[in-house]
C-alpha atoms as a PDB file:
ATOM      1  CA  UNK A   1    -174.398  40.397  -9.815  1.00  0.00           C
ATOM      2  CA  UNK A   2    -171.356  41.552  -8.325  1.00  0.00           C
ATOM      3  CA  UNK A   3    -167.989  38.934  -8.462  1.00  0.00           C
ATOM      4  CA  UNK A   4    -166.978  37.738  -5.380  1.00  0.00           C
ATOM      5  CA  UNK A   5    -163.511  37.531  -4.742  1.00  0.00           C
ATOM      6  CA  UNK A   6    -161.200  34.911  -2.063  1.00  0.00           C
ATOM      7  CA  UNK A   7    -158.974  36.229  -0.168  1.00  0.00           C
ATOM      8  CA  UNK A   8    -155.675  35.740  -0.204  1.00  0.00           C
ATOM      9  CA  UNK A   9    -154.378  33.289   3.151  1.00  0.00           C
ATOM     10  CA  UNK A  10    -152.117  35.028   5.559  1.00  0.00           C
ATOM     11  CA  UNK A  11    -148.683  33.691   5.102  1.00  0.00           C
ATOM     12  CA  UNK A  12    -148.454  30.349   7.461  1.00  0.00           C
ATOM     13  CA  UNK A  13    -145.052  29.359   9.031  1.00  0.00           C
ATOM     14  CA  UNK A  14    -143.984  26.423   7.492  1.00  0.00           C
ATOM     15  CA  UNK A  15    -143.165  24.090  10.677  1.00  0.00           C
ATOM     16  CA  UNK A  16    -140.217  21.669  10.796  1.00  0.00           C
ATOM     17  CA  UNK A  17    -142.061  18.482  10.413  1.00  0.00           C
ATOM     18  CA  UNK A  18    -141.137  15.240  13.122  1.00  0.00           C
ATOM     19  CA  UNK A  19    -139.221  12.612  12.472  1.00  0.00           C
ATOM     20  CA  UNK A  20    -141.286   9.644  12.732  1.00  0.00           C
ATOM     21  CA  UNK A  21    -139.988   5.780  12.598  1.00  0.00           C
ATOM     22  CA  UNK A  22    -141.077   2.745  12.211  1.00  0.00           C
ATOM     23  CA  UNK A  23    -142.326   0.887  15.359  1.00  0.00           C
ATOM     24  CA  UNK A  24    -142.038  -2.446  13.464  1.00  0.00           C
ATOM     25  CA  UNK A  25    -140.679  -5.541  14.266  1.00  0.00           C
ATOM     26  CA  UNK A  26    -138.275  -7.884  12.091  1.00  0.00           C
ATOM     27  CA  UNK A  27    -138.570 -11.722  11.272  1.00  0.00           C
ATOM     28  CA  UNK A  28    -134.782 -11.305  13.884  1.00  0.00           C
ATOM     29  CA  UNK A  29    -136.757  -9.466  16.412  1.00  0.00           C
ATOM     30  CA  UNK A  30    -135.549  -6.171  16.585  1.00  0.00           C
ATOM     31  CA  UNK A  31    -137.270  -3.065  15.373  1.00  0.00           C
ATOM     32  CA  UNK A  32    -137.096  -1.817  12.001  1.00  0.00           C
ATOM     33  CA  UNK A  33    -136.153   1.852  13.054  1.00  0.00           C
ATOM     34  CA  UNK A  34    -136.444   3.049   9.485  1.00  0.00           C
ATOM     35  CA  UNK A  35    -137.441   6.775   8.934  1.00  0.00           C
ATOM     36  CA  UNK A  36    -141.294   6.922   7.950  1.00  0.00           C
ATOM     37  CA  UNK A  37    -142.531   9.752   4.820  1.00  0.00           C
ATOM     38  CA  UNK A  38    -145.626   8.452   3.652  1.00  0.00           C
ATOM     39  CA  UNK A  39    -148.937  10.325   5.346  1.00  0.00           C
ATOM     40  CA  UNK A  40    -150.394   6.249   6.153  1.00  0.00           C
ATOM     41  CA  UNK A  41    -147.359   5.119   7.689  1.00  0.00           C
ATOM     42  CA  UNK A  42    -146.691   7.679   9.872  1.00  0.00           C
ATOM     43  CA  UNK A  43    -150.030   7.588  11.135  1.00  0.00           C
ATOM     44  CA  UNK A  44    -149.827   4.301  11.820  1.00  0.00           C
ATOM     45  CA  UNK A  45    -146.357   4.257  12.496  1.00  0.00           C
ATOM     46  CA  UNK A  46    -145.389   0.971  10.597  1.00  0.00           C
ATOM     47  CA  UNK A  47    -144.008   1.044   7.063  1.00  0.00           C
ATOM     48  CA  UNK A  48    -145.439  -0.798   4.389  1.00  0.00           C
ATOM     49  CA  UNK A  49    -142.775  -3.821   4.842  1.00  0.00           C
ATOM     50  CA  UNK A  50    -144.331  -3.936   8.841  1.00  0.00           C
ATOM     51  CA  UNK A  51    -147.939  -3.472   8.461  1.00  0.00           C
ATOM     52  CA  UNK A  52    -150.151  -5.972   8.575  1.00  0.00           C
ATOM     53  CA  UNK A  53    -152.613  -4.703   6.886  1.00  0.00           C
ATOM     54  CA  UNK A  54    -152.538  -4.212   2.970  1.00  0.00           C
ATOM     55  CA  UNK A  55    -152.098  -1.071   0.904  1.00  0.00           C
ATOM     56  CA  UNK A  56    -153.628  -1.793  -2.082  1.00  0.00           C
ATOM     57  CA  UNK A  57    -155.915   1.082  -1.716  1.00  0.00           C
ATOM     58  CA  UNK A  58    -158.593  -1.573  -3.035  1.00  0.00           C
ATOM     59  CA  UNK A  59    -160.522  -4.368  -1.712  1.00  0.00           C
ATOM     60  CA  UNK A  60    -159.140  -8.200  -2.707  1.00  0.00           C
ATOM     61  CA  UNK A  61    -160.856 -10.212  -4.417  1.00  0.00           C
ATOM     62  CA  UNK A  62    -160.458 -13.634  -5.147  1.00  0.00           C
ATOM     63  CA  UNK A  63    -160.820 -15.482  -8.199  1.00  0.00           C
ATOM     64  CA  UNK A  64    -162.140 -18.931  -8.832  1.00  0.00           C
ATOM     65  CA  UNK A  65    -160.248 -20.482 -11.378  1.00  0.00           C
ATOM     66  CA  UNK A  66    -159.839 -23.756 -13.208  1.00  0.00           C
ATOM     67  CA  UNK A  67    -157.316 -26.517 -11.995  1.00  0.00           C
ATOM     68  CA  UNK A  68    -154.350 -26.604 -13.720  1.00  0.00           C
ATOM     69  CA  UNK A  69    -154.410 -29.702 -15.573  1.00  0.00           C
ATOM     70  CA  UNK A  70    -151.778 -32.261 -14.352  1.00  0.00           C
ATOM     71  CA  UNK A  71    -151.392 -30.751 -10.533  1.00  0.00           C
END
């Protein structure tokens, strides 16, 4: 049986990627404006400080636990 061999990918322009910010808004009220570099967060277009929703990359789980004598 013959090899098969890929070929190679035609050389692909590398374009000037957009400056994306974060749409966020601080505990003063004003957006956060800062410059966004993760894939998530520019997607979403909040940083990790702004978004609501976690990044843990995991689900939580809470944990029942004894009292802590004395409280």
């Amino acid at each position: 049986m013959p090899i098969q061999r890929q070929e190679a990918l035609p050389d692909v322009p590398v374009a000037r990627r957009v400056r994306v910010f974060c749409r966020g808004i601080r505990a003063n009220g004003r957006r956060c404006g800062r410059e966004l570099f993760d894939d998530l967060s520019r997607a979403r277009r909040l940083g990790p400080e702004c978004d609501p929703e976690t990044r843990g990359g995991h689900e939580r789980r809470d944990v029942d636990q004894e009292p802590i004598p004395g409280l």
